[in-house]
PDB file of N, CA and C in Angstrom:
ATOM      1  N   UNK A   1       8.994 147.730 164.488  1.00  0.00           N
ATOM      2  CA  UNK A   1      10.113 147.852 163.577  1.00  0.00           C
ATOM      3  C   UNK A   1      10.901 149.103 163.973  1.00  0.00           C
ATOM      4  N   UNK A   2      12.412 148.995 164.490  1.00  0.00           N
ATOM      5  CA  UNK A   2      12.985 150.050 164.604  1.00  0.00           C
ATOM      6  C   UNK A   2      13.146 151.201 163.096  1.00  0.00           C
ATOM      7  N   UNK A   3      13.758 152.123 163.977  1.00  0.00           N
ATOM      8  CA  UNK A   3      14.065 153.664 162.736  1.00  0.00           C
ATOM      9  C   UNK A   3      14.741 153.199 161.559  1.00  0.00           C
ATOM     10  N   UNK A   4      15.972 152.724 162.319  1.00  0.00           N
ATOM     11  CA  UNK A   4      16.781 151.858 160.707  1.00  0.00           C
ATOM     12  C   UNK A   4      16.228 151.066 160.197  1.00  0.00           C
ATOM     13  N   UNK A   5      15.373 149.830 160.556  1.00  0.00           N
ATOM     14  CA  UNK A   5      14.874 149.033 159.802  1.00  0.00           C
ATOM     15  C   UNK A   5      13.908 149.457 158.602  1.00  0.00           C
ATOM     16  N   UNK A   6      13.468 150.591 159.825  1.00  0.00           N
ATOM     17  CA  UNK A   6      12.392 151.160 158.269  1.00  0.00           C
ATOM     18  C   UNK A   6      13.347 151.841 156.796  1.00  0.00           C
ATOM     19  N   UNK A   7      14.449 152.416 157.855  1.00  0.00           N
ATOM     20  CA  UNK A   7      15.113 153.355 156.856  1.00  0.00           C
ATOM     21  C   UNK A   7      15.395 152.693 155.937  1.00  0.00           C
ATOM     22  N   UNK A   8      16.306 151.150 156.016  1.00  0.00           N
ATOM     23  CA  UNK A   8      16.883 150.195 155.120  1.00  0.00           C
ATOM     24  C   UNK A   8      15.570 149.756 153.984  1.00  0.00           C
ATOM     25  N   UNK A   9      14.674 149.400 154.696  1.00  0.00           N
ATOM     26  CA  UNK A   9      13.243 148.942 154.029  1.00  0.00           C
ATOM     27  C   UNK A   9      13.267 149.724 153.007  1.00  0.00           C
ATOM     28  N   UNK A  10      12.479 150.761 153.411  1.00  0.00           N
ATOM     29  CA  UNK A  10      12.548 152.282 152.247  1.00  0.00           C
ATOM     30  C   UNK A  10      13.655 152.451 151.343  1.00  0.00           C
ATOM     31  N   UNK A  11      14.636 152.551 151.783  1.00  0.00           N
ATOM     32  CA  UNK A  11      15.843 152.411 150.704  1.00  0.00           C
ATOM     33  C   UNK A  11      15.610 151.264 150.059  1.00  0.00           C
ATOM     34  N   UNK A  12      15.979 150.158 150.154  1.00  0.00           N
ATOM     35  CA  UNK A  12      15.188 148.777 149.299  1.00  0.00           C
ATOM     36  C   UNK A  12      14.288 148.829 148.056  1.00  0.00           C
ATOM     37  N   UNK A  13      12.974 149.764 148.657  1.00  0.00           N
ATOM     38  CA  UNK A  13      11.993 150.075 147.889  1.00  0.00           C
ATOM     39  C   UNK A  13      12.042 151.133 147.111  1.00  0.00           C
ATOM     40  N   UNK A  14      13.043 152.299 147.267  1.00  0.00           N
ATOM     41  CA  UNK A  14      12.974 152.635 146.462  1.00  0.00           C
ATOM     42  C   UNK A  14      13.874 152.436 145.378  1.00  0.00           C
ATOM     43  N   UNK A  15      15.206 151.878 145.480  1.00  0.00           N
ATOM     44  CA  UNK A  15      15.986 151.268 144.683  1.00  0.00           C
ATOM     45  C   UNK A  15      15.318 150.349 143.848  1.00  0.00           C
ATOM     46  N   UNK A  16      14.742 149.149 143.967  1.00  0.00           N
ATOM     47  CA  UNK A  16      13.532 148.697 143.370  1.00  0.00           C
ATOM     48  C   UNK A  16      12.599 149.346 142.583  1.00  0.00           C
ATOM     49  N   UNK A  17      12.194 150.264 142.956  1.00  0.00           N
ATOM     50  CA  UNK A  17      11.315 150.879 142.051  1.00  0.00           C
ATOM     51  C   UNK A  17      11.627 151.689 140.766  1.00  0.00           C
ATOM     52  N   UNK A  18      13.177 152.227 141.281  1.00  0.00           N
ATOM     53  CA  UNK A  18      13.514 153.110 140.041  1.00  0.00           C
ATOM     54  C   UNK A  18      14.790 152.241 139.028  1.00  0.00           C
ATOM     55  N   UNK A  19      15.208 150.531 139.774  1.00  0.00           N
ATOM     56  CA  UNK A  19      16.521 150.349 138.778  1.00  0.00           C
ATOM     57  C   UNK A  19      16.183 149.580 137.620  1.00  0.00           C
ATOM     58  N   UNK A  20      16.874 149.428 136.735  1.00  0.00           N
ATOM     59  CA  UNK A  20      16.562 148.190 135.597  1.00  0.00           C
ATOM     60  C   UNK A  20      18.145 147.390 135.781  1.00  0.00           C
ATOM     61  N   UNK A  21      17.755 146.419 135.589  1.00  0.00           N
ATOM     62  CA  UNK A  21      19.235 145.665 135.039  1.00  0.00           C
ATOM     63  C   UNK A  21      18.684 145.092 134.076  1.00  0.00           C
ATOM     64  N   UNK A  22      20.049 144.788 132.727  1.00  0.00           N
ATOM     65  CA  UNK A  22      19.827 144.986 131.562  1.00  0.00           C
ATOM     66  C   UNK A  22      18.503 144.602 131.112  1.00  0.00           C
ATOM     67  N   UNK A  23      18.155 146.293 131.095  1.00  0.00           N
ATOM     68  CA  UNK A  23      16.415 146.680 130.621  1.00  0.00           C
ATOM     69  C   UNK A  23      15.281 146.179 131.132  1.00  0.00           C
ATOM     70  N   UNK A  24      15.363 145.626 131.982  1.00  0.00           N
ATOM     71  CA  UNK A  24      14.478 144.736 132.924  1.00  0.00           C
ATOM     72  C   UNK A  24      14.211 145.253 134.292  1.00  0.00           C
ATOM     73  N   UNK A  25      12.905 146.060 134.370  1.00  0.00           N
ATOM     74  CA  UNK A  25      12.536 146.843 135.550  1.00  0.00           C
ATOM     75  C   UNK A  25      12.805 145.695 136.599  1.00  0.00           C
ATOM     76  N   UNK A  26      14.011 146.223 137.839  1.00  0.00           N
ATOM     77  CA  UNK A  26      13.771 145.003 138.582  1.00  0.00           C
ATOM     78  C   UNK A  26      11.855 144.641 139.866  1.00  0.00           C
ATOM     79  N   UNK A  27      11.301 145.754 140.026  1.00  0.00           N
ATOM     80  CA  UNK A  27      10.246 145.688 140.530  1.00  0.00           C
ATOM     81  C   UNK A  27       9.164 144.379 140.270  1.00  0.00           C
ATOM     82  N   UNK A  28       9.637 143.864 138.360  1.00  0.00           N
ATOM     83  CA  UNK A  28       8.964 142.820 138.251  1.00  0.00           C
ATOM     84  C   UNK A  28      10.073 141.504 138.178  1.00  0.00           C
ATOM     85  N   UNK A  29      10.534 141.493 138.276  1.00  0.00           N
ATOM     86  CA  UNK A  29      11.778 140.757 138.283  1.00  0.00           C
ATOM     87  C   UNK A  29      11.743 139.886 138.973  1.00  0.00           C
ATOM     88  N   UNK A  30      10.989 138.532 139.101  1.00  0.00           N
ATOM     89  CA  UNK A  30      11.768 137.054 139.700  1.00  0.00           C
ATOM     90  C   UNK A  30      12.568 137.025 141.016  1.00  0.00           C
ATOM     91  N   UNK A  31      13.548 137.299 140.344  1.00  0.00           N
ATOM     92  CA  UNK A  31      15.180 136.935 140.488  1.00  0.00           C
ATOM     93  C   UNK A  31      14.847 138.130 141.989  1.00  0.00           C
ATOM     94  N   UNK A  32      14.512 138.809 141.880  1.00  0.00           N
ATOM     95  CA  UNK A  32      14.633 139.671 143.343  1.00  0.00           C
ATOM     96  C   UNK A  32      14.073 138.838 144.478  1.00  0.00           C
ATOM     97  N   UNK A  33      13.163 138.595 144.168  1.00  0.00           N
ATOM     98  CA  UNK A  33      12.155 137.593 145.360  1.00  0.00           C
ATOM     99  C   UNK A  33      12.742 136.409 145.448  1.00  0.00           C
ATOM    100  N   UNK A  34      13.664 136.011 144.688  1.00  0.00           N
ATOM    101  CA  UNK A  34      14.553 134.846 145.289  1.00  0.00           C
ATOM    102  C   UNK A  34      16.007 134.765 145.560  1.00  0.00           C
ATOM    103  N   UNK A  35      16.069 136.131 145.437  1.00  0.00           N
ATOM    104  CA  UNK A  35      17.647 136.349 145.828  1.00  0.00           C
ATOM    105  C   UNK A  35      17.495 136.656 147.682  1.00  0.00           C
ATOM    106  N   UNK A  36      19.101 136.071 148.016  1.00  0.00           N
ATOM    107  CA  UNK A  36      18.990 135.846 149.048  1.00  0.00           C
ATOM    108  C   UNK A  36      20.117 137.326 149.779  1.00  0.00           C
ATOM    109  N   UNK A  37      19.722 137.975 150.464  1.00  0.00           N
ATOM    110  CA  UNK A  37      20.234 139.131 150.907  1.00  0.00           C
ATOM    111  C   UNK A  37      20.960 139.611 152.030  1.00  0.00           C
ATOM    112  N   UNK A  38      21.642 138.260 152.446  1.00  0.00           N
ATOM    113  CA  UNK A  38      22.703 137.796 153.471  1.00  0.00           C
ATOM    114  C   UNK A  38      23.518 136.916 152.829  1.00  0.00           C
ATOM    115  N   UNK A  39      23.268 136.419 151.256  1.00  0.00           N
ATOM    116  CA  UNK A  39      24.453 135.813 150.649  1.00  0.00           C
ATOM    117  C   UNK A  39      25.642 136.821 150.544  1.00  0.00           C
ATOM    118  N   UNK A  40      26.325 136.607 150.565  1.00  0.00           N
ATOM    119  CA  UNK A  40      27.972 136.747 149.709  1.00  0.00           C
ATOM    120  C   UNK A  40      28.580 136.278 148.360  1.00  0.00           C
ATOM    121  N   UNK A  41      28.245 137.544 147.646  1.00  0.00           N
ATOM    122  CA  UNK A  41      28.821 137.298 146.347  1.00  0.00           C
ATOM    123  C   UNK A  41      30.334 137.273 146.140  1.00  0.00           C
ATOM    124  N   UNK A  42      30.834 136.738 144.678  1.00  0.00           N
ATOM    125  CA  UNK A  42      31.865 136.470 144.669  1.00  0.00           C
ATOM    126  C   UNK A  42      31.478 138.081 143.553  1.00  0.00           C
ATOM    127  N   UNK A  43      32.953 138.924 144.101  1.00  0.00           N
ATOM    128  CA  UNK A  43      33.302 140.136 143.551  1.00  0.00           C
ATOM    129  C   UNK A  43      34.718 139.739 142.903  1.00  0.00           C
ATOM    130  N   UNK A  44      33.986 140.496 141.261  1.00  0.00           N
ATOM    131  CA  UNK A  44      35.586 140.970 140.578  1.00  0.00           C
ATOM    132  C   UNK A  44      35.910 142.712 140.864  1.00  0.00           C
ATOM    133  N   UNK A  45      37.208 142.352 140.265  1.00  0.00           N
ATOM    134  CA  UNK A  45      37.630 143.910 140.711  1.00  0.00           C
ATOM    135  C   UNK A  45      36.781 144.805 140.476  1.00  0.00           C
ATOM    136  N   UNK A  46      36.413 145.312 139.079  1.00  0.00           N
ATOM    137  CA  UNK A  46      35.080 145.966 138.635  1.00  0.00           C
ATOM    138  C   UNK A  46      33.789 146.205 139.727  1.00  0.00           C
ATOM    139  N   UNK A  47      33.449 145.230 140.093  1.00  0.00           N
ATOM    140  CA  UNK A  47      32.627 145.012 141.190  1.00  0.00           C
ATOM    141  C   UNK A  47      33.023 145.798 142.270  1.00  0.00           C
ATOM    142  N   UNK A  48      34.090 145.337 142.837  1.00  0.00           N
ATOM    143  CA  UNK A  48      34.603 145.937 143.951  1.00  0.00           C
ATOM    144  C   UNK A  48      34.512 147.492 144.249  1.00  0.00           C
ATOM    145  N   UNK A  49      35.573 147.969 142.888  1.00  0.00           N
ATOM    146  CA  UNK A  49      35.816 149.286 142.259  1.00  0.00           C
ATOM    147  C   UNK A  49      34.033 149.685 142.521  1.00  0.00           C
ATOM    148  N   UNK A  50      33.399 149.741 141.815  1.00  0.00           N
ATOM    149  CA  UNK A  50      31.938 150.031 142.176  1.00  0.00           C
ATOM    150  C   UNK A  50      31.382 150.244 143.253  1.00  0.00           C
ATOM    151  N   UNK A  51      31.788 149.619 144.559  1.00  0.00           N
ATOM    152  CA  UNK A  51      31.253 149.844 145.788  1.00  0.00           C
ATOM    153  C   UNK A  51      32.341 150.704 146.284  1.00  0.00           C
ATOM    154  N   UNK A  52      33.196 150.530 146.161  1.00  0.00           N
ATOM    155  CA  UNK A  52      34.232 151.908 146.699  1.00  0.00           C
ATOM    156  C   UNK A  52      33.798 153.337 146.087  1.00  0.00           C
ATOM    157  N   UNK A  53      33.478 153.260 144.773  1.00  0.00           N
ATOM    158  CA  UNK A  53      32.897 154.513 144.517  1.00  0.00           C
ATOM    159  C   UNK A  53      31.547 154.978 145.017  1.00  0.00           C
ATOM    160  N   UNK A  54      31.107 154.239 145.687  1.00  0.00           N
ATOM    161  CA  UNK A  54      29.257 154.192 146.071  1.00  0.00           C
ATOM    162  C   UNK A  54      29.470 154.771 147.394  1.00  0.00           C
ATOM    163  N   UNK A  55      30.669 153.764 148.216  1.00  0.00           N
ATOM    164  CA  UNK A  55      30.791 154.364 149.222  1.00  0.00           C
ATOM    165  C   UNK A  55      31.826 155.833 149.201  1.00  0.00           C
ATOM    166  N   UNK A  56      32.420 156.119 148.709  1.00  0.00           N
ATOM    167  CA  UNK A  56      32.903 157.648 148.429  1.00  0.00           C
ATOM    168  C   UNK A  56      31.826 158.286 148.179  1.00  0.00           C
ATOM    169  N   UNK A  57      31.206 158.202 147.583  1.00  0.00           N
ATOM    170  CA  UNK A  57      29.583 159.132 147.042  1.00  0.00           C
ATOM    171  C   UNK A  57      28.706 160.064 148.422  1.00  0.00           C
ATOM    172  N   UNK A  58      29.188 158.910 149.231  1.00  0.00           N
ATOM    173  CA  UNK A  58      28.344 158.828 150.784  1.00  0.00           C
ATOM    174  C   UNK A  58      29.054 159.527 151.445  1.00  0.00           C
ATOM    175  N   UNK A  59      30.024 160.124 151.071  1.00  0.00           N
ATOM    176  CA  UNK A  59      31.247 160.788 152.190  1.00  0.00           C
ATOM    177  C   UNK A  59      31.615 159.395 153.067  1.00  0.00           C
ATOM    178  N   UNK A  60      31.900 158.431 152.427  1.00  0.00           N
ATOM    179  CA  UNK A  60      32.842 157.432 153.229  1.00  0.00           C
ATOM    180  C   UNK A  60      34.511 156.761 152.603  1.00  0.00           C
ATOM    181  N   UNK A  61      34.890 157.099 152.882  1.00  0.00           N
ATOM    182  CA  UNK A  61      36.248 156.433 152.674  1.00  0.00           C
ATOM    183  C   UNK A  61      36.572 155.458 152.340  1.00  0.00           C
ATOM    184  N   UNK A  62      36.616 154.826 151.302  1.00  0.00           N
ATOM    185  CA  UNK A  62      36.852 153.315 151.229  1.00  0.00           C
ATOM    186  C   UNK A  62      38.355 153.106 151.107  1.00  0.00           C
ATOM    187  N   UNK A  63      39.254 153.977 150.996  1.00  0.00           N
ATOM    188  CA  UNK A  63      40.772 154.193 150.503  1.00  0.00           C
ATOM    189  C   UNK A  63      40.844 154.405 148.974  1.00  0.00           C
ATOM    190  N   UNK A  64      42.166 153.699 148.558  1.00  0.00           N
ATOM    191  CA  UNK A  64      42.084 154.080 147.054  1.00  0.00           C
ATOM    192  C   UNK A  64      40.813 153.227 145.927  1.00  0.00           C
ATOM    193  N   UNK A  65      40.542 153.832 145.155  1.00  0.00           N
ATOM    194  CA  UNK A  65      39.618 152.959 144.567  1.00  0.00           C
ATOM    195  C   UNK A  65      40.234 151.779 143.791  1.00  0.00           C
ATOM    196  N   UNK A  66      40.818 150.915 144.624  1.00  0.00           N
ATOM    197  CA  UNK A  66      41.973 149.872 143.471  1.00  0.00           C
ATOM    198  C   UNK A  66      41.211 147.957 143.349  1.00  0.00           C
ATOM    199  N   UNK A  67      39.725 148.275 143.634  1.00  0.00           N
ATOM    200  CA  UNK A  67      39.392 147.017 143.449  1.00  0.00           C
ATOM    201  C   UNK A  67      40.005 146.047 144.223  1.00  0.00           C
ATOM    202  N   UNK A  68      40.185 146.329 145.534  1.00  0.00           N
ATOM    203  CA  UNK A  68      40.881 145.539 146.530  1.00  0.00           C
ATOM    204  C   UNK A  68      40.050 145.436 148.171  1.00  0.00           C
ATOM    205  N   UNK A  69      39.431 144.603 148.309  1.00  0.00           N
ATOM    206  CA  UNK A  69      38.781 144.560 149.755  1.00  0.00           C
ATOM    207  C   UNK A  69      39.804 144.549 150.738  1.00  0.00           C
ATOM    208  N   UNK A  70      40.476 145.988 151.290  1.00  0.00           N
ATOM    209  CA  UNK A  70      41.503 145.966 152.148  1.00  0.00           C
ATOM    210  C   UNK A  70      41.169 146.018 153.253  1.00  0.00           C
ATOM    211  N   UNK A  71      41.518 146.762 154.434  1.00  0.00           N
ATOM    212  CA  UNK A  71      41.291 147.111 155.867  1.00  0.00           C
ATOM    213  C   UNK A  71      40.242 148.640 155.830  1.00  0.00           C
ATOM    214  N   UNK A  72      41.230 149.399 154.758  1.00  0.00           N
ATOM    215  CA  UNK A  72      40.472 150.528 154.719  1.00  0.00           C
ATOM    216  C   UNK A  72      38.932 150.149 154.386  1.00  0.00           C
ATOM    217  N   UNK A  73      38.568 149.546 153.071  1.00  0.00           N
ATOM    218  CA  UNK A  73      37.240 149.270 152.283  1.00  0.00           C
ATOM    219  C   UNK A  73      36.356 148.920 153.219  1.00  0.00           C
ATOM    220  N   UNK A  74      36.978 147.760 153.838  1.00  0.00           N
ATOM    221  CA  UNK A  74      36.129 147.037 155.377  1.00  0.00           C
ATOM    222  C   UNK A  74      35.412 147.965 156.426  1.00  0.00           C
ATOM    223  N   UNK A  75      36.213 148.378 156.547  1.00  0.00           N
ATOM    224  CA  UNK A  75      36.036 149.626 157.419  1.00  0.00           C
ATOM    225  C   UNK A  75      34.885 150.289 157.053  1.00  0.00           C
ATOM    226  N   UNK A  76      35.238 151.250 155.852  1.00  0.00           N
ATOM    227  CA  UNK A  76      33.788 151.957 155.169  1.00  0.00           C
ATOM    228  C   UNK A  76      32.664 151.292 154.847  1.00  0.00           C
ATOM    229  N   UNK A  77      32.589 149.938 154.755  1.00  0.00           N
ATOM    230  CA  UNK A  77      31.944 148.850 154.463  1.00  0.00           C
ATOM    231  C   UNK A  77      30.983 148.825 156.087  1.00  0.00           C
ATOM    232  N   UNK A  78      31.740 148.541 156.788  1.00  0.00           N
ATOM    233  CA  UNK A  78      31.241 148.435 158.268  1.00  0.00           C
ATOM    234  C   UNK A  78      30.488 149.925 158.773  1.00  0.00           C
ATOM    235  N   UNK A  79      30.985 150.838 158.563  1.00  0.00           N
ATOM    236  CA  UNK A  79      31.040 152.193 158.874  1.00  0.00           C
ATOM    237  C   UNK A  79      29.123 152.498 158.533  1.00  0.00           C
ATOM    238  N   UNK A  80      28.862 152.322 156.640  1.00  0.00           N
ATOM    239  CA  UNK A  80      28.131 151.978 155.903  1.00  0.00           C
ATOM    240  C   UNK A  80      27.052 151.105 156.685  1.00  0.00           C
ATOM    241  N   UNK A  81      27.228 150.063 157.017  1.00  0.00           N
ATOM    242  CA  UNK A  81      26.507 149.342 157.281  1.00  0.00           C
ATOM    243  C   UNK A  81      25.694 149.570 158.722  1.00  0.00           C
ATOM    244  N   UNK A  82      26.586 150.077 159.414  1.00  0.00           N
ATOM    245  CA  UNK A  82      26.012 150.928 161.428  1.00  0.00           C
ATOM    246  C   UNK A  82      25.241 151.750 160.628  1.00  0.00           C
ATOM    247  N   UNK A  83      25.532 152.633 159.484  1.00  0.00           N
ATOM    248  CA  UNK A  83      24.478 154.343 159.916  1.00  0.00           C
ATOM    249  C   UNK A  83      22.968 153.761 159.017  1.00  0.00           C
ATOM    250  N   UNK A  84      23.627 152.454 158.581  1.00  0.00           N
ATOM    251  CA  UNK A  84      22.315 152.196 158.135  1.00  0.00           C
ATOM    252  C   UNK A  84      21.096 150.968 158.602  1.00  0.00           C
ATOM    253  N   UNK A  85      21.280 150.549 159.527  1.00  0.00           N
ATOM    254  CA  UNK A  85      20.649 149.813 160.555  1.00  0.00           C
ATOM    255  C   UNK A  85      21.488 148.701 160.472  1.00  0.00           C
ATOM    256  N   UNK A  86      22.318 148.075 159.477  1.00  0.00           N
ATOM    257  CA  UNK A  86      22.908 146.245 159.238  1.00  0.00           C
ATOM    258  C   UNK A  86      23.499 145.893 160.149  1.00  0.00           C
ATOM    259  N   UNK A  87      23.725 144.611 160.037  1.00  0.00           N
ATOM    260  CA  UNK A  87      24.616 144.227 161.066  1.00  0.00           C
ATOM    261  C   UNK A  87      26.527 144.433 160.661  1.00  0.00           C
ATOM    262  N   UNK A  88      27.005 145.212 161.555  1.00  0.00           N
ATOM    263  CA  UNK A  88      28.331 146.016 160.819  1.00  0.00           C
ATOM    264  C   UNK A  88      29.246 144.744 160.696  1.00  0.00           C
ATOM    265  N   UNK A  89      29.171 143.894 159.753  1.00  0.00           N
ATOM    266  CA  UNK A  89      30.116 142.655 159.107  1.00  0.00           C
ATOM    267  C   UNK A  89      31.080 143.348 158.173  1.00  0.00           C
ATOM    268  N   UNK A  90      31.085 144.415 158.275  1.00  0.00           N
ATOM    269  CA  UNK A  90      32.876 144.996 156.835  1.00  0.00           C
ATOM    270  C   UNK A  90      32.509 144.211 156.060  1.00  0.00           C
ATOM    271  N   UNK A  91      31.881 142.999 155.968  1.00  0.00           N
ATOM    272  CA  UNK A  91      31.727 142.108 154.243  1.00  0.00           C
ATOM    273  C   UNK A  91      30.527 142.499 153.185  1.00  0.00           C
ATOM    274  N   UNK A  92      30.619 142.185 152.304  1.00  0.00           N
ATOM    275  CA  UNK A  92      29.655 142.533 151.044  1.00  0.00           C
ATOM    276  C   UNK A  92      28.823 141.518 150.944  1.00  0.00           C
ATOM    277  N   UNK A  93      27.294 142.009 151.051  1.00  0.00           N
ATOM    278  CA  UNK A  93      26.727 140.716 150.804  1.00  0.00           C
ATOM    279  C   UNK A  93      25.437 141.286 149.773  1.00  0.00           C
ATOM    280  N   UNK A  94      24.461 140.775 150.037  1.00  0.00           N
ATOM    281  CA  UNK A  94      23.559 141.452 148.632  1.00  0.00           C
ATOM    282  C   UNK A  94      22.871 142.131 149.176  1.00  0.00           C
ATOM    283  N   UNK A  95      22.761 142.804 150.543  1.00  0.00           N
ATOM    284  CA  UNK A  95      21.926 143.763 151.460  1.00  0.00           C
ATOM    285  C   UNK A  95      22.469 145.043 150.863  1.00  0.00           C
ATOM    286  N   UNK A  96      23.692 145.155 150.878  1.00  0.00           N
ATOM    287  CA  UNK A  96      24.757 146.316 150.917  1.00  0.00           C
ATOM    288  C   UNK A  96      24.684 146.244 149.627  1.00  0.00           C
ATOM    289  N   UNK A  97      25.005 145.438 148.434  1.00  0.00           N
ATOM    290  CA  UNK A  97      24.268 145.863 146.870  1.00  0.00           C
ATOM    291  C   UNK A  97      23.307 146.685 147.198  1.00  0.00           C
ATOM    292  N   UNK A  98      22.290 146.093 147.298  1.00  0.00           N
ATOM    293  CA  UNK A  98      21.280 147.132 147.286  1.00  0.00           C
ATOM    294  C   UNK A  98      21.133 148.214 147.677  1.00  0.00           C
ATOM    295  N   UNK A  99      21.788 148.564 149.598  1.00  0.00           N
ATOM    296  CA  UNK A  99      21.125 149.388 149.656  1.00  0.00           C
ATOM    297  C   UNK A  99      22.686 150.390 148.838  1.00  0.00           C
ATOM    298  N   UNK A 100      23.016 150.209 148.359  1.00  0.00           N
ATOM    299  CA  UNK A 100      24.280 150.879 147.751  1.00  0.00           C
ATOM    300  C   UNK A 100      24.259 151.230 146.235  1.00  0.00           C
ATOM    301  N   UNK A 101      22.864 150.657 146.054  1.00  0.00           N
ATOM    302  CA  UNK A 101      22.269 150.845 144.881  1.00  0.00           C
ATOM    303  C   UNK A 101      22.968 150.053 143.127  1.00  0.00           C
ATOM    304  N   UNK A 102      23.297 149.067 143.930  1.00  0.00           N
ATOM    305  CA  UNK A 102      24.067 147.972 143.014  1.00  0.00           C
ATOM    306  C   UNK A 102      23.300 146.742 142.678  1.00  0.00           C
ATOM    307  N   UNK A 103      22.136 146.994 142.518  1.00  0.00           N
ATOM    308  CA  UNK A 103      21.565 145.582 142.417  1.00  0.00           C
ATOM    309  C   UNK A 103      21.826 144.862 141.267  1.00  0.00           C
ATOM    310  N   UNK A 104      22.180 145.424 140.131  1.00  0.00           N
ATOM    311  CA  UNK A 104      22.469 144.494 139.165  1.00  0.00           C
ATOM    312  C   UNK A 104      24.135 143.721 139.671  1.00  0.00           C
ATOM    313  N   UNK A 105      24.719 143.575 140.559  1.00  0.00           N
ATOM    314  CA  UNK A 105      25.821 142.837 140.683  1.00  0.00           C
ATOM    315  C   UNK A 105      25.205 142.047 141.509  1.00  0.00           C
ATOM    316  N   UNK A 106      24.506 141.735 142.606  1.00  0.00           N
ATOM    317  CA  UNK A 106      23.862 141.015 143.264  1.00  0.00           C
ATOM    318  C   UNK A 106      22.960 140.065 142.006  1.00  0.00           C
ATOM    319  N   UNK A 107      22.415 140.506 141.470  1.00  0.00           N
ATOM    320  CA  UNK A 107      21.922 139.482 140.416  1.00  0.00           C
ATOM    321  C   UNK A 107      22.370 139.280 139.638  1.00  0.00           C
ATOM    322  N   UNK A 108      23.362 139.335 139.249  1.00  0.00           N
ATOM    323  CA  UNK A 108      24.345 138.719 137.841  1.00  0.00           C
ATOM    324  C   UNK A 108      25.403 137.219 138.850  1.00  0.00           C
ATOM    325  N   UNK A 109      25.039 136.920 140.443  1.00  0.00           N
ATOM    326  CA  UNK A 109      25.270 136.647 140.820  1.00  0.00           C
ATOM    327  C   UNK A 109      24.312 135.161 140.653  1.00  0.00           C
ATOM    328  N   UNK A 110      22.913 135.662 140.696  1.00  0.00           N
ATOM    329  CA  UNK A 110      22.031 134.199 140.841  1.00  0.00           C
ATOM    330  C   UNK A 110      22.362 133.199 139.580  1.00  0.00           C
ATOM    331  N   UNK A 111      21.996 132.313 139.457  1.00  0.00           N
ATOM    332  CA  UNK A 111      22.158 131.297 138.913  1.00  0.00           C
ATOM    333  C   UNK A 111      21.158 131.651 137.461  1.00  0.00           C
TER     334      UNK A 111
END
């Protein structure tokens, strides 16, 4: 297992260990073990807005925070995704929830 893979892993686990979505430790949670983490969720602005601020947090640039998947967002999205082992797709999928520490939007996603 390469450096990033572990790194991403570890991040995973510990996001897991410390989040709840509404009040529900996700560690025991179902819905994690069957969520799929190369899907693509459908984002509302809110959503969006959220990962632009996650990625600002990181010292990354997403542009303005206007709930808009632009060129800039992509970018930081991609940027995001190299320093952290992914494969650099600029798109949002439920890997980048997580490791972005968004898991409750990734699961308000499952069925």
């Amino acid at each position: 297992m390469s450096r990033r893979s572990l790194l991403t892993l570890s991040l995973a686990v510990v996001i897991l260990s410390t989040a709840t979505v509404n009040g529900q430790d996700l560690e025991t949670s179902q819905d994690v073990a069957r969520l799929d983490m190369a899907a693509v969720p459908d984002l509302d602005v809110a959503s969006i807005r959220a990962i632009q601020r996650q990625l600002l947090q990181r010292a990354i640039s997403p542009g303005p925070i206007d709930g808009i998947i632009g060129p800039r967002t992509s970018g930081a999205i991609r940027l995001f995704q190299e320093r952290f082992g992914m494969k650099p797709t600029g798109n949002v999928d439920n890997q980048l929830l997580f490791s972005l520490g968004l898991p409750e939007i990734a699961l308000n996603q499952t069925p």
